[in-house]
Each structure stands twice: as structure tokens, then as C-alpha cells.
PDB file of N, CA and C in Angstrom:
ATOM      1  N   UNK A   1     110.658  75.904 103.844  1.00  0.00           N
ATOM      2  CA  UNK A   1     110.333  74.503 103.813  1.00  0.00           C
ATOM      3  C   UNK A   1     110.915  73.868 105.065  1.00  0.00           C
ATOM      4  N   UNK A   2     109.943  72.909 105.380  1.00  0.00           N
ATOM      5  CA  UNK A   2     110.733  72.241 106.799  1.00  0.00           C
ATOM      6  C   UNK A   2     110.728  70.926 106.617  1.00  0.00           C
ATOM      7  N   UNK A   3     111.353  69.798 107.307  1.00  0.00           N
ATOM      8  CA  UNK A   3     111.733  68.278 106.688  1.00  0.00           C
ATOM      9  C   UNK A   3     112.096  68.406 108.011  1.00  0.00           C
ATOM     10  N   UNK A   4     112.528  66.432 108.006  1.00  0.00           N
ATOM     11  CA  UNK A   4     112.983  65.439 108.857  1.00  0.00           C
ATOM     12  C   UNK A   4     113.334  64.552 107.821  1.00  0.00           C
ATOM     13  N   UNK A   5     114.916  64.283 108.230  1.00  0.00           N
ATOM     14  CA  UNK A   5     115.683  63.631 107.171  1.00  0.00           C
ATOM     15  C   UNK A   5     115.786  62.502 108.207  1.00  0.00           C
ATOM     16  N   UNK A   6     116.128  61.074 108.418  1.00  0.00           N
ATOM     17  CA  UNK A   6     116.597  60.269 109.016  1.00  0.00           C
ATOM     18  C   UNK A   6     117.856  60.111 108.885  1.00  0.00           C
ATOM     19  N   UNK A   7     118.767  59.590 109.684  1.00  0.00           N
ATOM     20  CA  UNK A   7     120.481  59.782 109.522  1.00  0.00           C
ATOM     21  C   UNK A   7     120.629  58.767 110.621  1.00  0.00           C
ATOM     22  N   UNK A   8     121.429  57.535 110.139  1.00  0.00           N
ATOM     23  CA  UNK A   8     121.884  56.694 110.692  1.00  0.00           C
ATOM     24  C   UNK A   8     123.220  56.543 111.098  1.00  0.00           C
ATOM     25  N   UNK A   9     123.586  56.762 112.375  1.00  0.00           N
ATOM     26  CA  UNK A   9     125.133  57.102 112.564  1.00  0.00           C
ATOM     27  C   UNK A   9     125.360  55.381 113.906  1.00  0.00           C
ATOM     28  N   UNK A  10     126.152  54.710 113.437  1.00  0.00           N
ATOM     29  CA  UNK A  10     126.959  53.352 114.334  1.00  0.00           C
ATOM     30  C   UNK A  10     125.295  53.218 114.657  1.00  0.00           C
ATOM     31  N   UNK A  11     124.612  52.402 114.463  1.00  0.00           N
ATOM     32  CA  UNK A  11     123.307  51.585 114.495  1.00  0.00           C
ATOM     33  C   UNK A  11     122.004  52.410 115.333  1.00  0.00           C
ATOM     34  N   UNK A  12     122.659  54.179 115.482  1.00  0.00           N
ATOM     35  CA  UNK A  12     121.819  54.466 116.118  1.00  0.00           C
ATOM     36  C   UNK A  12     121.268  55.443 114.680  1.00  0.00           C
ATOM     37  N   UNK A  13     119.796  55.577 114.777  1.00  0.00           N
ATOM     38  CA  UNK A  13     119.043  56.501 113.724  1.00  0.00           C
ATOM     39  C   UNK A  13     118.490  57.968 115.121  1.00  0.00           C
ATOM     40  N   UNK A  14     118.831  58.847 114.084  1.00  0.00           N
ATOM     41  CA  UNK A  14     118.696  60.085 114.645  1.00  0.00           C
ATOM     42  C   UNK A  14     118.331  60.598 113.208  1.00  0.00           C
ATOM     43  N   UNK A  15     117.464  61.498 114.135  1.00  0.00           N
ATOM     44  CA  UNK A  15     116.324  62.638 112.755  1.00  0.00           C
ATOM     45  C   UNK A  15     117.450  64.164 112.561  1.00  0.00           C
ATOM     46  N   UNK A  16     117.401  64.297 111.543  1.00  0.00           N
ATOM     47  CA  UNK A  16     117.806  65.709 111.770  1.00  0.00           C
ATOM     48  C   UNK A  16     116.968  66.811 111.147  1.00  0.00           C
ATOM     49  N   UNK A  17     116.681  67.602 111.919  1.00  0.00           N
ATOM     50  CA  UNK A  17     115.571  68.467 111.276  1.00  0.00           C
ATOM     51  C   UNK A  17     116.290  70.090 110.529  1.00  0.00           C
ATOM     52  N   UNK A  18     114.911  70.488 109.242  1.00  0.00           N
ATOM     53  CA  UNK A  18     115.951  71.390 108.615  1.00  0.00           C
ATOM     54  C   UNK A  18     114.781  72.402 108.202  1.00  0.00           C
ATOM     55  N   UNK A  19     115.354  73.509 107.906  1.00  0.00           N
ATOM     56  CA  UNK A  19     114.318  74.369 107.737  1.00  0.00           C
ATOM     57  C   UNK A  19     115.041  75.561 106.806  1.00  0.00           C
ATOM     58  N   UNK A  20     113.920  75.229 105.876  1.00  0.00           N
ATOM     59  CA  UNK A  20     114.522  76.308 104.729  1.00  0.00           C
ATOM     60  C   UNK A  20     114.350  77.681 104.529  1.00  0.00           C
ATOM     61  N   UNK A  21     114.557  78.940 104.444  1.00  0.00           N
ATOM     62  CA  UNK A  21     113.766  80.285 104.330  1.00  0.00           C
ATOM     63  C   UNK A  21     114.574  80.351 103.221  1.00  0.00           C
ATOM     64  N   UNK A  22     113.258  81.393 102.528  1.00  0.00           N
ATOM     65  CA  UNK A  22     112.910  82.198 101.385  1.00  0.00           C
ATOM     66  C   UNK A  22     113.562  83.584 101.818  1.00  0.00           C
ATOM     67  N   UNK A  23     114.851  84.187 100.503  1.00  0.00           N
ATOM     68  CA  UNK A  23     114.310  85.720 100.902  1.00  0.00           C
ATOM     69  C   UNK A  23     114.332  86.419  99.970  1.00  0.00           C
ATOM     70  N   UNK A  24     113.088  86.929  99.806  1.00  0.00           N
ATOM     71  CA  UNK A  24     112.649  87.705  98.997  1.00  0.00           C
ATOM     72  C   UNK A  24     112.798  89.277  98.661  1.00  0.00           C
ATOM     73  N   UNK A  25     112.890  89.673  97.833  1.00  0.00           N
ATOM     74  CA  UNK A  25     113.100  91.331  97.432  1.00  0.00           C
ATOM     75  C   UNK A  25     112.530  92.209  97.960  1.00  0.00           C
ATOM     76  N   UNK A  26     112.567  93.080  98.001  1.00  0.00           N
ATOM     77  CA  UNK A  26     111.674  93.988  98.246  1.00  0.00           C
ATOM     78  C   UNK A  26     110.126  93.882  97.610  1.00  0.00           C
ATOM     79  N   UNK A  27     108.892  94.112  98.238  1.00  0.00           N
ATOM     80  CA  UNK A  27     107.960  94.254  97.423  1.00  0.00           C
ATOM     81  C   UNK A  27     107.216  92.431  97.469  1.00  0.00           C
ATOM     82  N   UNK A  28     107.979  91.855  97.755  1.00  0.00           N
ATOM     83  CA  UNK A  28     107.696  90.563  97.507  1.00  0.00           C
ATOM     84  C   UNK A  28     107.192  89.463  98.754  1.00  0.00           C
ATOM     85  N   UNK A  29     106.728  88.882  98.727  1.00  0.00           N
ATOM     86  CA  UNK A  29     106.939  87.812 100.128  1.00  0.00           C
ATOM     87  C   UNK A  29     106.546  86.582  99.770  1.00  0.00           C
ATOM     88  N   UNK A  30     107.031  85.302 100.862  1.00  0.00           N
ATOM     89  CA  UNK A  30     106.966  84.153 100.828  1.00  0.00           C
ATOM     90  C   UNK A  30     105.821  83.556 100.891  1.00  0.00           C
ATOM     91  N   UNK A  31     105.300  82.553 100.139  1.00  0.00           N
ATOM     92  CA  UNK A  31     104.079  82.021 100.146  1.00  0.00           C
ATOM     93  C   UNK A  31     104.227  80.238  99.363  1.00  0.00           C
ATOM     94  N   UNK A  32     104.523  79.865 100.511  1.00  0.00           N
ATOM     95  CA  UNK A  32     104.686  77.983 100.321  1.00  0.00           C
ATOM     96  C   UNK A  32     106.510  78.400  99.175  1.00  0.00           C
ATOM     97  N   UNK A  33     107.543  78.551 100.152  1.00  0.00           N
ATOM     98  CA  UNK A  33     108.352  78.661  98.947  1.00  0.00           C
ATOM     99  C   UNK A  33     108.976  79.745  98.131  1.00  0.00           C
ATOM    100  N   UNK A  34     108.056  80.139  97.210  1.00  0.00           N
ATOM    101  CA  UNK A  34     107.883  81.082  96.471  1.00  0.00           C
ATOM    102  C   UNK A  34     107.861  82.512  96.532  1.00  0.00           C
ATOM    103  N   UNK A  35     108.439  83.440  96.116  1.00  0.00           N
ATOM    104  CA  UNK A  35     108.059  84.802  96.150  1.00  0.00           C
ATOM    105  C   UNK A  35     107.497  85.223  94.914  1.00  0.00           C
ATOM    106  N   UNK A  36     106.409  86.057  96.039  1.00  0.00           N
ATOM    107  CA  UNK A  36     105.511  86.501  94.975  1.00  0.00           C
ATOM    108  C   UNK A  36     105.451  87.839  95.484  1.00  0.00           C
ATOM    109  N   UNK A  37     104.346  88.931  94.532  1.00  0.00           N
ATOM    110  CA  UNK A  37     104.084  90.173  94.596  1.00  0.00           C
ATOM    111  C   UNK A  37     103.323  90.371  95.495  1.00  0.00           C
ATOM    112  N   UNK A  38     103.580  91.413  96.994  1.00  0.00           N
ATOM    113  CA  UNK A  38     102.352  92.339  97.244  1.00  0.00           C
ATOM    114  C   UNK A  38     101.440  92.421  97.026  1.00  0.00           C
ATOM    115  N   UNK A  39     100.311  91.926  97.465  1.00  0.00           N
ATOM    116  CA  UNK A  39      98.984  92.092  96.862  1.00  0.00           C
ATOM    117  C   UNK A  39      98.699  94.023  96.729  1.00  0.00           C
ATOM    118  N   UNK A  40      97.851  94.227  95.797  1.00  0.00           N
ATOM    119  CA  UNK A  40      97.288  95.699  96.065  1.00  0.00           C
ATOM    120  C   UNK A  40      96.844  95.914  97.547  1.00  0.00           C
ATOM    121  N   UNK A  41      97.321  97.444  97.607  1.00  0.00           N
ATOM    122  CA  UNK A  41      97.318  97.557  99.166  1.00  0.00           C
ATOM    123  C   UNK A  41      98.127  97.211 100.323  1.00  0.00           C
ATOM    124  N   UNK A  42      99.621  96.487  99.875  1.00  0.00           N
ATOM    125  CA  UNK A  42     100.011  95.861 100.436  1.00  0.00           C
ATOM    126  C   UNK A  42     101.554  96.582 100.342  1.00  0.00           C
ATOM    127  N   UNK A  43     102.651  96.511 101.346  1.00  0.00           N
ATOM    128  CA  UNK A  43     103.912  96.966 100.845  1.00  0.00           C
ATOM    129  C   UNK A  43     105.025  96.163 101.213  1.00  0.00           C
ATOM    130  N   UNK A  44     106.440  96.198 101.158  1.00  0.00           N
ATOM    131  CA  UNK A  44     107.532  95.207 101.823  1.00  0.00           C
ATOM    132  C   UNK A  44     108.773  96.036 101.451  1.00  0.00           C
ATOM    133  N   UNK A  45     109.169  96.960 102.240  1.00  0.00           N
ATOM    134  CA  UNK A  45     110.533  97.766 102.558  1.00  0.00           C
ATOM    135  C   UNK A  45     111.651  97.231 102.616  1.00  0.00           C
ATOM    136  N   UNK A  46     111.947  96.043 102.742  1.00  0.00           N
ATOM    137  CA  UNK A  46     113.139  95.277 103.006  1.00  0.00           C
ATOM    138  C   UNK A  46     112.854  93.658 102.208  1.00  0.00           C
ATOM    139  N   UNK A  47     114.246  93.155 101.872  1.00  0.00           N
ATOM    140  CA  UNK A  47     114.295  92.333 101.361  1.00  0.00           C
ATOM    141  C   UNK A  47     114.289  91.329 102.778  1.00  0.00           C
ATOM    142  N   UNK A  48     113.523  89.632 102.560  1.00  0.00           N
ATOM    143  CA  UNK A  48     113.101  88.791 103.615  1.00  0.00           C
ATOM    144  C   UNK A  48     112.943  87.773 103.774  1.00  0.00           C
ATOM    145  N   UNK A  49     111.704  87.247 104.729  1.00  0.00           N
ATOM    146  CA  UNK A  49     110.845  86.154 104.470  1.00  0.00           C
ATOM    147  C   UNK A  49     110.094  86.661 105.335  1.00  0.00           C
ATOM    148  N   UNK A  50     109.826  87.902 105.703  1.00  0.00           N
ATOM    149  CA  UNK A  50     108.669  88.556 105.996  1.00  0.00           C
ATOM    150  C   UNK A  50     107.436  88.505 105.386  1.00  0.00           C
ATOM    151  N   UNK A  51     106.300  88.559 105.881  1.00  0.00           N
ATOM    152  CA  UNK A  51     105.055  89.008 105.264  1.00  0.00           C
ATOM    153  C   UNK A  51     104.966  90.785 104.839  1.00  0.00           C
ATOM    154  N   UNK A  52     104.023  91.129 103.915  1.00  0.00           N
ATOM    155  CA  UNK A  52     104.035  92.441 103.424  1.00  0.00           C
ATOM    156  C   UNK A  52     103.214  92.918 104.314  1.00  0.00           C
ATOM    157  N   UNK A  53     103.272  93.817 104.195  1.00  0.00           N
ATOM    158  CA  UNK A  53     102.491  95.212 105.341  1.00  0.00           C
ATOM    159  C   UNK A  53     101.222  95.750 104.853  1.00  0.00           C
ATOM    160  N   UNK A  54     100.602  96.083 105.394  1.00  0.00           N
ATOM    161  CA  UNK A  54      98.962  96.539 104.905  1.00  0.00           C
ATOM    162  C   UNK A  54      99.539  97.710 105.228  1.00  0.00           C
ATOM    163  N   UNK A  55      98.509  98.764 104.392  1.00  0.00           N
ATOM    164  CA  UNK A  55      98.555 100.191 104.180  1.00  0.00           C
ATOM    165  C   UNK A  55      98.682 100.768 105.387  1.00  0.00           C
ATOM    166  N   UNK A  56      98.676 101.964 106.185  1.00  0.00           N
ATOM    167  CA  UNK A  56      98.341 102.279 106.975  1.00  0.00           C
ATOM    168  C   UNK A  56      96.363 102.473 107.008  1.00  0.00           C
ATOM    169  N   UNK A  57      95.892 102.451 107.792  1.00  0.00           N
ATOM    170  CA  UNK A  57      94.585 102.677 107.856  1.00  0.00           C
ATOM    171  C   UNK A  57      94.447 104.287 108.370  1.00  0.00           C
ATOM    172  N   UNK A  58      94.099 105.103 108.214  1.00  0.00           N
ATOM    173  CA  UNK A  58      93.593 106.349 108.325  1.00  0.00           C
ATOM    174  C   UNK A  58      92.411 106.836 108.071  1.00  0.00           C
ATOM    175  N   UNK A  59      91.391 107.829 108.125  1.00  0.00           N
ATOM    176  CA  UNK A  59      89.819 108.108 108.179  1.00  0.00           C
ATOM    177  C   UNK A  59      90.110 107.765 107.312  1.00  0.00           C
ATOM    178  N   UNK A  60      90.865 107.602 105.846  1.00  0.00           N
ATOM    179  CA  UNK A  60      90.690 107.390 104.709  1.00  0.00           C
ATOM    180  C   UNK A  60      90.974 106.030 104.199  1.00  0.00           C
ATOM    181  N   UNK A  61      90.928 105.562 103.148  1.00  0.00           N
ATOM    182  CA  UNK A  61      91.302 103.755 102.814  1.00  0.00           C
ATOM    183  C   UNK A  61      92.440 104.168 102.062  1.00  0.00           C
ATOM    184  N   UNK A  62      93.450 103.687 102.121  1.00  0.00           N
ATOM    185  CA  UNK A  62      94.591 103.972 101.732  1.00  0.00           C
ATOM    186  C   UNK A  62      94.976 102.431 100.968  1.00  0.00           C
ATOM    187  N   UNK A  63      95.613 103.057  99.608  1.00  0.00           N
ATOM    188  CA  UNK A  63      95.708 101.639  99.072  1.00  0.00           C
ATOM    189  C   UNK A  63      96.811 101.622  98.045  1.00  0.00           C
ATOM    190  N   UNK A  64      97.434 100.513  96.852  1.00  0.00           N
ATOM    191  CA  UNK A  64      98.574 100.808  96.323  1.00  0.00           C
ATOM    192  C   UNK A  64      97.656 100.728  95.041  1.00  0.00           C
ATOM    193  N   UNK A  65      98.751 101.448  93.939  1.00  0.00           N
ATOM    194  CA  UNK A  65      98.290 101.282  92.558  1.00  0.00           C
ATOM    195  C   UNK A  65      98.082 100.003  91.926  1.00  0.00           C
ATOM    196  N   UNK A  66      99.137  98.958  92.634  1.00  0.00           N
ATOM    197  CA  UNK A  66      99.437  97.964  91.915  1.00  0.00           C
ATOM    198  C   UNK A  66     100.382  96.824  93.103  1.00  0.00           C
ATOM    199  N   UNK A  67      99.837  95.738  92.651  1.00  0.00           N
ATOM    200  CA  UNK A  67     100.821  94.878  93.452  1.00  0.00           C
ATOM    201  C   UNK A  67     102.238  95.143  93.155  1.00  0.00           C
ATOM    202  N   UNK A  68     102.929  94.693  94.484  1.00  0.00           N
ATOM    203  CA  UNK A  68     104.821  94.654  94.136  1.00  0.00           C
ATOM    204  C   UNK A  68     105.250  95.960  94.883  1.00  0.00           C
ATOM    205  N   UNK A  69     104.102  96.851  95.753  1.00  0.00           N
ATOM    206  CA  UNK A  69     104.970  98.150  96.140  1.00  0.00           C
ATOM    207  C   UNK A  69     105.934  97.735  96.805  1.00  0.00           C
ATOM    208  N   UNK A  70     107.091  98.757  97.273  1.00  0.00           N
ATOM    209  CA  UNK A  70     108.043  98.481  97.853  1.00  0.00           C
ATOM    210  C   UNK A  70     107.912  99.417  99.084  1.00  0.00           C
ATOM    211  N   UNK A  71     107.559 100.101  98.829  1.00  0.00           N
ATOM    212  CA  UNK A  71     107.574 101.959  99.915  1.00  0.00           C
ATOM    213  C   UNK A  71     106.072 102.212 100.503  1.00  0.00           C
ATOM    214  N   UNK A  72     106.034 102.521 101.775  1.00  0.00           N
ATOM    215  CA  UNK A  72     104.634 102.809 102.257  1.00  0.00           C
ATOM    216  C   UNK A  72     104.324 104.183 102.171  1.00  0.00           C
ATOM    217  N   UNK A  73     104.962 104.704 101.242  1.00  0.00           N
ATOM    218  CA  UNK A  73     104.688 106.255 100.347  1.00  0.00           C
ATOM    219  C   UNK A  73     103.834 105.755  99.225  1.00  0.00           C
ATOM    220  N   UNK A  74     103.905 104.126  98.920  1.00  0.00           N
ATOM    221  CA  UNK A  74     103.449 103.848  97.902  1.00  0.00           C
ATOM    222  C   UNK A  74     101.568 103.955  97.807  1.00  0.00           C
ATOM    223  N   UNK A  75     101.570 104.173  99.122  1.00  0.00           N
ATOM    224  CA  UNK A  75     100.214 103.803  99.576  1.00  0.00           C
ATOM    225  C   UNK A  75      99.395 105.576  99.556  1.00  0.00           C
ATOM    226  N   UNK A  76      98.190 105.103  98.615  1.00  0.00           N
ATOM    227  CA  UNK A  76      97.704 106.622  98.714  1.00  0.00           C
ATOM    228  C   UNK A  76      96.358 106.388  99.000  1.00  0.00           C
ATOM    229  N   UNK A  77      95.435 107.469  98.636  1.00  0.00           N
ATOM    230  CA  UNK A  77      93.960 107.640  98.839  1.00  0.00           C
ATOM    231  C   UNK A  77      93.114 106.842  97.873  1.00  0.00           C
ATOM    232  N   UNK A  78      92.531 105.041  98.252  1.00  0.00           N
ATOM    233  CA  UNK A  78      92.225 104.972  96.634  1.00  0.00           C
ATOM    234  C   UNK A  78      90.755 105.576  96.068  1.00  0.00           C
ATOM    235  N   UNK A  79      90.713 105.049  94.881  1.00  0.00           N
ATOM    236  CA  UNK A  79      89.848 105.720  94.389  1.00  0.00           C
ATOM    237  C   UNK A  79      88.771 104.810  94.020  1.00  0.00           C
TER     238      UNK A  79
END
């Protein structure tokens, strides 16, 4: 989250600006705030405020079972 607070110090006003991060678990990432799950296909190795990682792409489509992976082992051949 980001803001501008106003702050009045001896008759002069000065902004002070602030900026909030999210960090999220493994598996998870920031979205307005919030952590949420990995979409399918998607992974997050480290806890953050990173975005999650897409599969690797290979001749094949590589994809997860389920939202929330954590590991890009998680990612297999889908079906």
C-alpha cells in the first residue's frame, strides 16, 4: 500500500510518503494487499512480495496440480 500523509511541523506542511509491503509465504503472492495462492501453473520458492513464477516452458506444457505450489519440481507434464 502506498499513501501521502500530510504533517505539519512550525507552520510549514510537508507530505510524508509511506509504502507498505506484503510478505507472503511461500507459494503465495501479493495482490492489492493480500496474499493469495499461486494460480495453477504457477510457483513461489521463497517467502516475499514477489510475484509467482510460471512453469518452466519446455516442448511440453508444464503445469501444477493445484494452486499454492511452492517448488518448481512442483511443475509437471499436464494432462
Amino acid at each position: 500500500m502506498k499513501g501521502i500523509l500530510p504533517y505539519n511541523h512550525q507552520h510549514e506542511l510537508i507530505f510524508v510518503v509511506y509504502v507498505k509491503t506484503v510478505t507472503c509465504p511461500m507459494g503465495q503472492e501479493d495482490k492489492n494487499d493480500t496474499c493469495v495462492a499461486c494460480a495453477v501453473g504457477y510457483y513461489k520458492e521463497a517467502a516475499g512480495s514477489t510475484a509467482c513464477d510460471q512453469c518452466p516452458q519446455t516442448p511440453f506444457v508444464l503445469t501444477t496440480a493445484g494452486d499454492g505450489s511452492t517448488l518448481a519440481t512442483d511443475c509437471a507434464i499436464g494432462m
